[in-house]
C-alpha atoms as a PDB file:
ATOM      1  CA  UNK A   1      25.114-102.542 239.870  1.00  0.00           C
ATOM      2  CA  UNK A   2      21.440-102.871 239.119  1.00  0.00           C
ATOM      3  CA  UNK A   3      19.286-102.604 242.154  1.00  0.00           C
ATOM      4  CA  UNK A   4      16.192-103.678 240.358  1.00  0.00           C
ATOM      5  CA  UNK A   5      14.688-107.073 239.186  1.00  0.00           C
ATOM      6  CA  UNK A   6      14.493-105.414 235.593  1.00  0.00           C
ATOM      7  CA  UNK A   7      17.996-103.654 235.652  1.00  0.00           C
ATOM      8  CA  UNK A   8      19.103-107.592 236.682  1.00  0.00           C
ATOM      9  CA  UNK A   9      17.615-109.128 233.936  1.00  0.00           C
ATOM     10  CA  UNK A  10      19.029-106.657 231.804  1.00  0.00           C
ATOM     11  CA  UNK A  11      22.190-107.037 233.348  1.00  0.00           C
ATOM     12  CA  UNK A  12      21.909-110.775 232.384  1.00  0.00           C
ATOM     13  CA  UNK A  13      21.462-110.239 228.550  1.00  0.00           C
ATOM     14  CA  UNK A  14      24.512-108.825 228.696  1.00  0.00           C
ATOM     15  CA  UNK A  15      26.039-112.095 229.634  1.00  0.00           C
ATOM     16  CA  UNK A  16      26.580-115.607 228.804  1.00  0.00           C
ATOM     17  CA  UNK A  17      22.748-116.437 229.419  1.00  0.00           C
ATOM     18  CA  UNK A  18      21.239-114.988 225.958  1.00  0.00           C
ATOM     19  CA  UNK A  19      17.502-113.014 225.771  1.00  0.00           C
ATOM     20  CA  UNK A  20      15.378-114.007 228.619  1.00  0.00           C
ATOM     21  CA  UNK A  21      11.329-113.628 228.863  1.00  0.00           C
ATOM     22  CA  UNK A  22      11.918-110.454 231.320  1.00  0.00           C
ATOM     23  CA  UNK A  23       9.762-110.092 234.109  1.00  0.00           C
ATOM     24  CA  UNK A  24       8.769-107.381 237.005  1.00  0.00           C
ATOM     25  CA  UNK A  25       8.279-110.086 239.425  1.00  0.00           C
ATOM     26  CA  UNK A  26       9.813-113.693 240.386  1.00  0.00           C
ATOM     27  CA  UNK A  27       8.209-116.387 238.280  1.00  0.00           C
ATOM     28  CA  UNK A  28       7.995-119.208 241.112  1.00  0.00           C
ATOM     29  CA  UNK A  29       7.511-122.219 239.043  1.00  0.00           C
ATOM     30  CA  UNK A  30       5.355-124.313 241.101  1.00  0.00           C
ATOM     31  CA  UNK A  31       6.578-128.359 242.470  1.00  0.00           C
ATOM     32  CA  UNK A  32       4.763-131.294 243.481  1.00  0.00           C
ATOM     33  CA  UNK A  33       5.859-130.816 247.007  1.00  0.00           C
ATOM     34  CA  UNK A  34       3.896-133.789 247.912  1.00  0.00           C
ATOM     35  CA  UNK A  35       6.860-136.097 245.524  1.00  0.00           C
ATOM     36  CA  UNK A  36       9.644-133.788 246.238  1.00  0.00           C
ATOM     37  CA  UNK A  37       8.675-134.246 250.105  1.00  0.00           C
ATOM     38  CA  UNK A  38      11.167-130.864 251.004  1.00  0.00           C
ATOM     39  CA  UNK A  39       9.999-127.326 250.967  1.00  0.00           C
ATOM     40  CA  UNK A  40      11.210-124.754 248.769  1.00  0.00           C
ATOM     41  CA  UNK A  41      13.070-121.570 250.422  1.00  0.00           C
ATOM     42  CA  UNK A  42      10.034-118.880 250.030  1.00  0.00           C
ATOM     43  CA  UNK A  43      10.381-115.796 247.644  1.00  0.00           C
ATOM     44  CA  UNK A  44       8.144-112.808 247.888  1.00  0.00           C
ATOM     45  CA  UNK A  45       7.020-111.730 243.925  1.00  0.00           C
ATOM     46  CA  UNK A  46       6.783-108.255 243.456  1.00  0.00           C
ATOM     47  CA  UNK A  47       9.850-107.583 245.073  1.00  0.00           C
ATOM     48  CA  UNK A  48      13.414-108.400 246.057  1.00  0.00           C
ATOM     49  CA  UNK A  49      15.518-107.376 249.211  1.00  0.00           C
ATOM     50  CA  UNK A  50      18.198-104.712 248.000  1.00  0.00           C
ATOM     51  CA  UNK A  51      20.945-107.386 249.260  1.00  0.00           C
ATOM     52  CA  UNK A  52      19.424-110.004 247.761  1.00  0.00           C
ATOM     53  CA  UNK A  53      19.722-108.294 244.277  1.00  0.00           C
ATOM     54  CA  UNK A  54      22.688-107.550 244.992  1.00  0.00           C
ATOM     55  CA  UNK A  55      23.933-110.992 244.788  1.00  0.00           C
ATOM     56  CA  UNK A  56      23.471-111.218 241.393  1.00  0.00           C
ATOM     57  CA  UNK A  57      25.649-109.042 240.055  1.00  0.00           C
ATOM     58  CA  UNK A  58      28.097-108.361 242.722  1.00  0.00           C
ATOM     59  CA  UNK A  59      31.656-108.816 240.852  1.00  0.00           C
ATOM     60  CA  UNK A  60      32.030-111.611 243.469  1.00  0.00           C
ATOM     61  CA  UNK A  61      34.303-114.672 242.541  1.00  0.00           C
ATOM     62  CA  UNK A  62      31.835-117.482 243.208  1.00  0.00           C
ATOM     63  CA  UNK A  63      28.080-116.653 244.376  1.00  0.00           C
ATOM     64  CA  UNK A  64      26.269-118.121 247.303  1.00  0.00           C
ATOM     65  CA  UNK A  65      23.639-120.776 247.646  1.00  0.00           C
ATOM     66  CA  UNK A  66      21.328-117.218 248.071  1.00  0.00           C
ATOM     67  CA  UNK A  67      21.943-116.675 244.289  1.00  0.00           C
ATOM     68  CA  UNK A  68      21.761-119.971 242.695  1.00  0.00           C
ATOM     69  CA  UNK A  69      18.444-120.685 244.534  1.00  0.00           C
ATOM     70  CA  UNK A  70      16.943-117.654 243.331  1.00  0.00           C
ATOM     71  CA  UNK A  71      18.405-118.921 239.888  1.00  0.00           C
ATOM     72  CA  UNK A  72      16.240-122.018 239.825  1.00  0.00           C
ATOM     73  CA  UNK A  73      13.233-120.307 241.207  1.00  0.00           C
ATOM     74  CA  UNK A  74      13.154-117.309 238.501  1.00  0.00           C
ATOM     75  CA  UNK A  75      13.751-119.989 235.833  1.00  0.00           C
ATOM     76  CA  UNK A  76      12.624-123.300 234.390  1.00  0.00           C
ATOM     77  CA  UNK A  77      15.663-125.715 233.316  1.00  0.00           C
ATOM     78  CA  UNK A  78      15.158-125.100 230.174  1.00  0.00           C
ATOM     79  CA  UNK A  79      15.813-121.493 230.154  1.00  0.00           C
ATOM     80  CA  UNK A  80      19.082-121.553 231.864  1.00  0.00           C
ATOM     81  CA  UNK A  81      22.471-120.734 229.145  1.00  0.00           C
ATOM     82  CA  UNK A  82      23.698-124.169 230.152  1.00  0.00           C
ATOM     83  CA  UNK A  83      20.846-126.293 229.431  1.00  0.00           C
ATOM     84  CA  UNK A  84      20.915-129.251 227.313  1.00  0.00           C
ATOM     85  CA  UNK A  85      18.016-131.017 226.792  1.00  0.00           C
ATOM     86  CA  UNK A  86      20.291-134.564 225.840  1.00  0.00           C
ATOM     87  CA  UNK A  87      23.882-134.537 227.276  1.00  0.00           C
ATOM     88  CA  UNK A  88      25.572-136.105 224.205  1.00  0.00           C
ATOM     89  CA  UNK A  89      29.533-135.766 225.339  1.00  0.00           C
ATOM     90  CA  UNK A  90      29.276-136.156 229.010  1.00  0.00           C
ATOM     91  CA  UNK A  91      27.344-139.550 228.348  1.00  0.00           C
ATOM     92  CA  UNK A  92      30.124-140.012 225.317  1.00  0.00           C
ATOM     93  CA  UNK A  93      32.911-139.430 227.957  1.00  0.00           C
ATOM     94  CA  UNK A  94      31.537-141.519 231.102  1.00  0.00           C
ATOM     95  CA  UNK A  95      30.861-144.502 228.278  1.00  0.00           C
ATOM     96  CA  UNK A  96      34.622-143.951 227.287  1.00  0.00           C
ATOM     97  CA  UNK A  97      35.667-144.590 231.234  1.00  0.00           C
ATOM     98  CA  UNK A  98      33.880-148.051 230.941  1.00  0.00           C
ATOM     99  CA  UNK A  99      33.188-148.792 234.030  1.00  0.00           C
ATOM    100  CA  UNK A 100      31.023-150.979 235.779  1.00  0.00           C
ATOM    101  CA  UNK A 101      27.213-150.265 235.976  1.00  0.00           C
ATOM    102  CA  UNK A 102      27.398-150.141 240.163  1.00  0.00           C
ATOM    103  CA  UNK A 103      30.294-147.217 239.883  1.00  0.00           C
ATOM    104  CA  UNK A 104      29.602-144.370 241.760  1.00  0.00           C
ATOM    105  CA  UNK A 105      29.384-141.567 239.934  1.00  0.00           C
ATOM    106  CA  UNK A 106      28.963-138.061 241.021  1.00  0.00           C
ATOM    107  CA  UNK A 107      27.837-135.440 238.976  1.00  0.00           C
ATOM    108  CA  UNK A 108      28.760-132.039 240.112  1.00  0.00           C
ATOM    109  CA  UNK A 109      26.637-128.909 239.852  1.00  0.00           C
ATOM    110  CA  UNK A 110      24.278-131.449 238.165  1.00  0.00           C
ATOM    111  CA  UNK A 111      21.079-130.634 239.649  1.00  0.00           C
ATOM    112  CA  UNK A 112      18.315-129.683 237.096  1.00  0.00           C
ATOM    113  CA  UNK A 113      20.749-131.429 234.449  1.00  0.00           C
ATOM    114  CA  UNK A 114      19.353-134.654 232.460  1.00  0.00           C
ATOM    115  CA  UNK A 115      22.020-136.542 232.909  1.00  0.00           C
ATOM    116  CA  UNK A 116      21.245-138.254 235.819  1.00  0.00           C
ATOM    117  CA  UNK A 117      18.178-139.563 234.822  1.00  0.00           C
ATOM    118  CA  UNK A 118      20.155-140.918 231.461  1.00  0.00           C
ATOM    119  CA  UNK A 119      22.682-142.458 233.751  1.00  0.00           C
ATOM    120  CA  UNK A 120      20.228-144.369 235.586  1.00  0.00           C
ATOM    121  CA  UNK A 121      18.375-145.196 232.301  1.00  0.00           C
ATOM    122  CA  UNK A 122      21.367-146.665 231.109  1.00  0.00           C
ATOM    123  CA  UNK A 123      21.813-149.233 233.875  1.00  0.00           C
ATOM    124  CA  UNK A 124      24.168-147.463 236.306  1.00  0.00           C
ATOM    125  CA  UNK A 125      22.720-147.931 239.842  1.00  0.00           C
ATOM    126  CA  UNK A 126      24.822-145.380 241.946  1.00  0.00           C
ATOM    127  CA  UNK A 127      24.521-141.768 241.089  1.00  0.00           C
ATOM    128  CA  UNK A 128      24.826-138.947 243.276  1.00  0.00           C
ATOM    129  CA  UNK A 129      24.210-135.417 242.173  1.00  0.00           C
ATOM    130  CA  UNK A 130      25.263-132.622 244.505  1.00  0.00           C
ATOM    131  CA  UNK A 131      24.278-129.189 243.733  1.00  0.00           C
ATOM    132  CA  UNK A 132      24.265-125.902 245.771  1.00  0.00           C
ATOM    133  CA  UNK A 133      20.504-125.091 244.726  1.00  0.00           C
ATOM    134  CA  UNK A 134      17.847-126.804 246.598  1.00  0.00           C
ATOM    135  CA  UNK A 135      15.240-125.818 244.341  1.00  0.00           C
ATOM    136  CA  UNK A 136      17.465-127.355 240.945  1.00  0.00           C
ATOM    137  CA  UNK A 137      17.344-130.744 243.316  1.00  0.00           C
ATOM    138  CA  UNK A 138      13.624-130.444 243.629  1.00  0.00           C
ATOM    139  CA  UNK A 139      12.655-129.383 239.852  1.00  0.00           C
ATOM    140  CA  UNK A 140      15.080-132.207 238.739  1.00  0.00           C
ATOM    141  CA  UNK A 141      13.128-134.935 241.129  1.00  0.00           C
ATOM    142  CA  UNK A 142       9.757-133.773 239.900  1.00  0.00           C
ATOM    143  CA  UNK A 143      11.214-134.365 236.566  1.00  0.00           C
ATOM    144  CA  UNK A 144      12.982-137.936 237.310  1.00  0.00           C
ATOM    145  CA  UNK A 145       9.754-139.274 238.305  1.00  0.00           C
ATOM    146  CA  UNK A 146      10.020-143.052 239.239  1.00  0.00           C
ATOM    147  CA  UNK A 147      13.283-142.749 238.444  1.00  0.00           C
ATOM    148  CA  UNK A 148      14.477-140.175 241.029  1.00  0.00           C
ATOM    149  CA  UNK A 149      14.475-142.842 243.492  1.00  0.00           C
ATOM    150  CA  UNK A 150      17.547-144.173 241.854  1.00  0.00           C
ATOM    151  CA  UNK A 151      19.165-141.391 242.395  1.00  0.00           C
ATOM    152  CA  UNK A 152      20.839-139.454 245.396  1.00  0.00           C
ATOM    153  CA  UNK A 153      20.369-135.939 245.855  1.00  0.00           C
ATOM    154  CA  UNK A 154      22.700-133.950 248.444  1.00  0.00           C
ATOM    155  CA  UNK A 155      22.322-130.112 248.637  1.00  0.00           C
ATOM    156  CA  UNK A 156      25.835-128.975 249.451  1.00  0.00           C
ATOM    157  CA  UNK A 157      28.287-126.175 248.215  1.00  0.00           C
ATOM    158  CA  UNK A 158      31.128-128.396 246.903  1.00  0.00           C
ATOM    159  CA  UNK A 159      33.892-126.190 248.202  1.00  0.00           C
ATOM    160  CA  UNK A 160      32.989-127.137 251.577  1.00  0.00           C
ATOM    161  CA  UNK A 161      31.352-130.502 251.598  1.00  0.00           C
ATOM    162  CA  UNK A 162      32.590-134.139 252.655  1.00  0.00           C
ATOM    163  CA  UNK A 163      30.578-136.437 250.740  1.00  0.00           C
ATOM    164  CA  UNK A 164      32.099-139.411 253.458  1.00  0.00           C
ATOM    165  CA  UNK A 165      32.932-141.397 250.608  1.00  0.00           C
ATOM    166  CA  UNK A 166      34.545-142.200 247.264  1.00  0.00           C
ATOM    167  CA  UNK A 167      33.920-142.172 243.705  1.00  0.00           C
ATOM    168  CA  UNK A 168      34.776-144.220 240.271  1.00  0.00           C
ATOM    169  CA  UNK A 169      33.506-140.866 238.538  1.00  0.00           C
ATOM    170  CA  UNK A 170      33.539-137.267 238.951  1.00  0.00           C
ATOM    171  CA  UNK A 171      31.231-135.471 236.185  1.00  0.00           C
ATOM    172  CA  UNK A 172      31.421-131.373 236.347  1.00  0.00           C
ATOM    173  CA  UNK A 173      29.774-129.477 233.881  1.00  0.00           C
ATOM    174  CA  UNK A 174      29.822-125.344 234.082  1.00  0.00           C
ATOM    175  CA  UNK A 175      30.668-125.556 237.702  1.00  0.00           C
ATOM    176  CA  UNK A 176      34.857-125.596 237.818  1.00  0.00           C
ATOM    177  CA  UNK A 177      35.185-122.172 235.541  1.00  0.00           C
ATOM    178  CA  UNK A 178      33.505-120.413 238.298  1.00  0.00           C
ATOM    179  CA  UNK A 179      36.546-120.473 240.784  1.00  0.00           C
ATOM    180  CA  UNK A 180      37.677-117.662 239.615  1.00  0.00           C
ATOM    181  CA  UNK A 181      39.539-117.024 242.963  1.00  0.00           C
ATOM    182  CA  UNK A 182      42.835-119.514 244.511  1.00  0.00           C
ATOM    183  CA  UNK A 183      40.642-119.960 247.333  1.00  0.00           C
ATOM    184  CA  UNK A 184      37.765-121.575 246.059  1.00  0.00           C
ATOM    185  CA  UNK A 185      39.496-123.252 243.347  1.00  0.00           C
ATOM    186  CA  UNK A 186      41.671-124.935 246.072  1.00  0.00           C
ATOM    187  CA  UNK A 187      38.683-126.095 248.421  1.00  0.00           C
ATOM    188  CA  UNK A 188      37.648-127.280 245.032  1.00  0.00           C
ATOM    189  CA  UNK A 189      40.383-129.356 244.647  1.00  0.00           C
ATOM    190  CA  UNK A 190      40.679-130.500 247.730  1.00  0.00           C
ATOM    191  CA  UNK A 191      36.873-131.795 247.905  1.00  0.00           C
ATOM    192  CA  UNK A 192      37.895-133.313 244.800  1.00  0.00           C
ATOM    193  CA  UNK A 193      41.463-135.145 246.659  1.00  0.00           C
ATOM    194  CA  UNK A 194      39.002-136.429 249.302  1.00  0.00           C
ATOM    195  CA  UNK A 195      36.528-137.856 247.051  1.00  0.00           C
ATOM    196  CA  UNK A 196      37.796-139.287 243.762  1.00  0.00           C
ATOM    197  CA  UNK A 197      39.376-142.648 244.353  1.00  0.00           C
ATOM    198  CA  UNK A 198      42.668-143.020 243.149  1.00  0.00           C
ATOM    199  CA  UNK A 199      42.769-144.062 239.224  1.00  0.00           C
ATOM    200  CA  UNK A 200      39.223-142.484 238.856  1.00  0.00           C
ATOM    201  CA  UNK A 201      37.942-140.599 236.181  1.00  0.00           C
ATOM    202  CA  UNK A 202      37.727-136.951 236.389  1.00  0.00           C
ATOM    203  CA  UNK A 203      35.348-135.589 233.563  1.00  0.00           C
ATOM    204  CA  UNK A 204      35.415-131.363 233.656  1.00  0.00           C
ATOM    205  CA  UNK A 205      33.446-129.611 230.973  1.00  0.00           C
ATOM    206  CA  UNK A 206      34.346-125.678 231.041  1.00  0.00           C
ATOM    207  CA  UNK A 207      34.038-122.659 229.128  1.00  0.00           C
ATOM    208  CA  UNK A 208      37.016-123.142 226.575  1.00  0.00           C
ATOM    209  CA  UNK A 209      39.792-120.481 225.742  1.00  0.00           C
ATOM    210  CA  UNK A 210      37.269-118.473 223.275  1.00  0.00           C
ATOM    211  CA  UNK A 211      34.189-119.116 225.558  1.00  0.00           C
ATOM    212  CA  UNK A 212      32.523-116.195 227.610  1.00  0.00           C
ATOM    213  CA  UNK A 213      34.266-114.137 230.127  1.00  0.00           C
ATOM    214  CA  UNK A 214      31.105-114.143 232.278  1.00  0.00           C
ATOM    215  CA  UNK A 215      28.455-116.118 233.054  1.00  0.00           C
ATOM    216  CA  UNK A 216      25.060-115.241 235.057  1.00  0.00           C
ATOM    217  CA  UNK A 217      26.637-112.359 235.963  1.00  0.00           C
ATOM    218  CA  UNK A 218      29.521-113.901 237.534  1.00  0.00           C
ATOM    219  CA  UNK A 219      32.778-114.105 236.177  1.00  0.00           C
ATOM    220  CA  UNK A 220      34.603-117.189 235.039  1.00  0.00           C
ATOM    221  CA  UNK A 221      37.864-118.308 233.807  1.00  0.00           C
ATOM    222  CA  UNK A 222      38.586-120.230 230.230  1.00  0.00           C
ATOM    223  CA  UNK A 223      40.648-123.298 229.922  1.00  0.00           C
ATOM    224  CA  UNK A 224      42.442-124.904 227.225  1.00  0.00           C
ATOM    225  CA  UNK A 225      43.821-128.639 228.245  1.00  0.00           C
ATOM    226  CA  UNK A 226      47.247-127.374 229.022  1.00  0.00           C
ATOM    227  CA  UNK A 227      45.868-124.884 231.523  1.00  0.00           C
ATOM    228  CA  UNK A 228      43.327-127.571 233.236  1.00  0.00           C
ATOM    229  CA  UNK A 229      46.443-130.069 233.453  1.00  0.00           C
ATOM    230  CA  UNK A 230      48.286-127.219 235.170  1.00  0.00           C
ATOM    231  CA  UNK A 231      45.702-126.105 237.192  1.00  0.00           C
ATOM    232  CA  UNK A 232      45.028-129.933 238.497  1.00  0.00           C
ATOM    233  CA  UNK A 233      48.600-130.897 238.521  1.00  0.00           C
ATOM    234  CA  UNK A 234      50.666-133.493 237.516  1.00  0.00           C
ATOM    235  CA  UNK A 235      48.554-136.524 239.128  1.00  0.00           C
ATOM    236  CA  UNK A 236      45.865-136.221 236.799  1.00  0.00           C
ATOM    237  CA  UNK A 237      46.692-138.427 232.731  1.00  0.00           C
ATOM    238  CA  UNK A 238      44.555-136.810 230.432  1.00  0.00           C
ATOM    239  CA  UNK A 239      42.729-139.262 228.321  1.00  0.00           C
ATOM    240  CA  UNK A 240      41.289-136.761 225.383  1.00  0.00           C
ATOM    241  CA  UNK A 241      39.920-133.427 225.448  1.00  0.00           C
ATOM    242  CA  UNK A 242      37.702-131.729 223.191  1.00  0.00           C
ATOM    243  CA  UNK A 243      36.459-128.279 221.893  1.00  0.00           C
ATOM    244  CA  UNK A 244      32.383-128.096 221.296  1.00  0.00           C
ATOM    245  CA  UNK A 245      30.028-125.627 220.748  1.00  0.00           C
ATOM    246  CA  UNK A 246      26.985-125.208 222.829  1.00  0.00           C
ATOM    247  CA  UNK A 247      24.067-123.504 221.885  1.00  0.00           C
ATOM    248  CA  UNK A 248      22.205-121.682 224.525  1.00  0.00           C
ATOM    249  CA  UNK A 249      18.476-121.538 224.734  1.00  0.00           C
ATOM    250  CA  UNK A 250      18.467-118.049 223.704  1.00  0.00           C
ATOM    251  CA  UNK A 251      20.756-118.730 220.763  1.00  0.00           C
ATOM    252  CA  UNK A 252      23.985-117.744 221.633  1.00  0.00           C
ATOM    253  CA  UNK A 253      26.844-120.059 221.033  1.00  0.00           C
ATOM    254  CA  UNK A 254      29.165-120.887 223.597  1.00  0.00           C
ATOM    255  CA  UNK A 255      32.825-122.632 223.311  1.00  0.00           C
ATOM    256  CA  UNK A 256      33.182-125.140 226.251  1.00  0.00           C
ATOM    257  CA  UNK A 257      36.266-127.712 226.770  1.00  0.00           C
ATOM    258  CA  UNK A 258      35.421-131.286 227.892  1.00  0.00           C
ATOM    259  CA  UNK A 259      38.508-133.065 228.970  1.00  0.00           C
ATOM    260  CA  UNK A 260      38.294-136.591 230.608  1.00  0.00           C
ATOM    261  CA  UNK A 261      41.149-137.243 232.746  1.00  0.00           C
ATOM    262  CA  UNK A 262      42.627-140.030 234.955  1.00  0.00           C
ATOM    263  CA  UNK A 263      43.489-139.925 238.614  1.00  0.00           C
ATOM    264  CA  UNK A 264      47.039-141.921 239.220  1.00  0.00           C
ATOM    265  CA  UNK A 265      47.829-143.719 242.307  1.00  0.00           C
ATOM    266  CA  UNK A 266      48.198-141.576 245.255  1.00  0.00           C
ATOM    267  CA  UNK A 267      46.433-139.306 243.987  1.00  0.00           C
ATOM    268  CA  UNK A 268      44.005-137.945 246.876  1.00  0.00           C
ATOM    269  CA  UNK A 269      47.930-137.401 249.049  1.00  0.00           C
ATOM    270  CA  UNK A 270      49.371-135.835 246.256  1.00  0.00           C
ATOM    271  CA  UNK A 271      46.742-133.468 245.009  1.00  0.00           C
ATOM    272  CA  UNK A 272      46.034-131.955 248.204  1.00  0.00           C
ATOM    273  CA  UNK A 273      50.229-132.034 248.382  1.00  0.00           C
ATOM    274  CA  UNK A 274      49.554-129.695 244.931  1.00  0.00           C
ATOM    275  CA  UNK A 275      46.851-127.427 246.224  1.00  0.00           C
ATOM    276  CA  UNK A 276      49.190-126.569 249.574  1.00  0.00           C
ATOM    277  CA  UNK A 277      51.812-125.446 246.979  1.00  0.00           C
ATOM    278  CA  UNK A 278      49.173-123.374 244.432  1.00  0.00           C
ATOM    279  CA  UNK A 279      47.960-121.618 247.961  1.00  0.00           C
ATOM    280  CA  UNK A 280      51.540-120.253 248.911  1.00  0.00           C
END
């Protein structure tokens, strides 16, 4: 386990993220506090708490909020693996679930992505984005602009949260692959029972069965459709799935499933009926 900044970085290359611009010392990139109105969680450069570090590359299933702050603050948006600078299939797949333009849609893990700010160009006037990173939710509202009013930002580990209310849409890119462990998967799930209305649309992008073991230094699992049907259960129709490639900014290509699916009636009962039976 590398202790220092440069053994993580290092330890980084090795993974899903590609060549980085490695440096001896955080890279804070600065906000407009003043728009973003919320601090961001201090970081001393030059140096990095033993534990701290140690978050990165701890063979942990699913890292903390510690790690995926210190993510966002070490990085720009455009340097992370799963960056896309236009979101092509999810906006493909949420046009597919034609729905109205006042849907609620949440987008998952979403919080330095573009999408949001494409969603709201395109007319839809409720979109949530919940992400575990405070300081993705800040970058992302410098770069929304005008825009970012449109748009609700909740900082919340999604394993854990009760957004209080229900969705048309549930968008998750590169976040489901990393419950690597029944536990997390199932407070997942059941997040996911609670908040997607029944006969909503469930849109899940993850690594895909030839796709990196790893990613960030944290390991992930692969799905093909079969296993994400099995995985979900049987209240979930699948509508179509899909193989792509995505290229990381470091050039490295990357297999990742997108599968849209359908909730059926009773589903939020049933589901959590499903994740009661995958925890025994």
């Amino acid at each position: 386990m590398p202790a220092t900044l440069k053994g993580i970085h290092e330890h980084h290359e090795r993974d899903c993220c590609g060549p980085k611009r490695c440096q001896h010392e955080i890279r804070v990139r600065l906000l407009d506090l003043e728009a973003t109105r919320r601090p961001i969680v201090p970081v001393v450069a030059g140096g990095l708490d033993e534990g701290l570090a140690a978050i990165c590359c701890e063979n942990r299933p699913m890292a903390d909020s510690r790690y995926w702050q210190r993510v966002y603050l070490e990085r720009t948006p455009e340097e992370v693996s799963w960056y896309e600078e236009v979101p092509r299939t999810s906006l493909q797949l949420i046009e597919e679930a034609a729905l109205r333009l006042d849907a609620a849609i949440l987008d998952v893990g979403g919080g330095a992505s573009k999408l949001p700010g494409h969603l709201v160009t395109a007319g839809y006037t409720d979109v949530t984005v919940a992400d575990i990173s405070r300081a993705a939710l800040e970058q992302a509202r410098v770069e929304l602009g005008d825009a970012g009013e449109r748009v609700t930002q909740i900082e919340a580990d999604v394993r854990f949260h009760d957004f209080a209310r229900v969705f048309e849409l549930w968008h998750d890119r590169a976040v489901f692959h990393f419950m690597v462990d029944p536990a997390d998967r199932n407070r997942y799930l059941a997040t996911l029972a609670r908040s997607l209305r029944p006969g909503g649309h469930l849109i899940l992008a993850t690594f895909g069965p030839n796709g990196p073991t790893r990613c960030s230094g944290l390991p992930v699992t692969r799905y093909g459709s079969d296993e994400l049907l099995s995985v979900l259960g049987e209240d979930f129709e699948l509508i179509s799935s899909r193989l792509e490639e995505h290229r990381t900014p470091g050039g490295r290509s990357q297999e990742f499933l997108y599968a849209h699916l359908r909730g059926k009636p009773g589903l939020g009962r049933t589901l959590i009926e499903h994740v009661e039976t995958l925890a025994v």
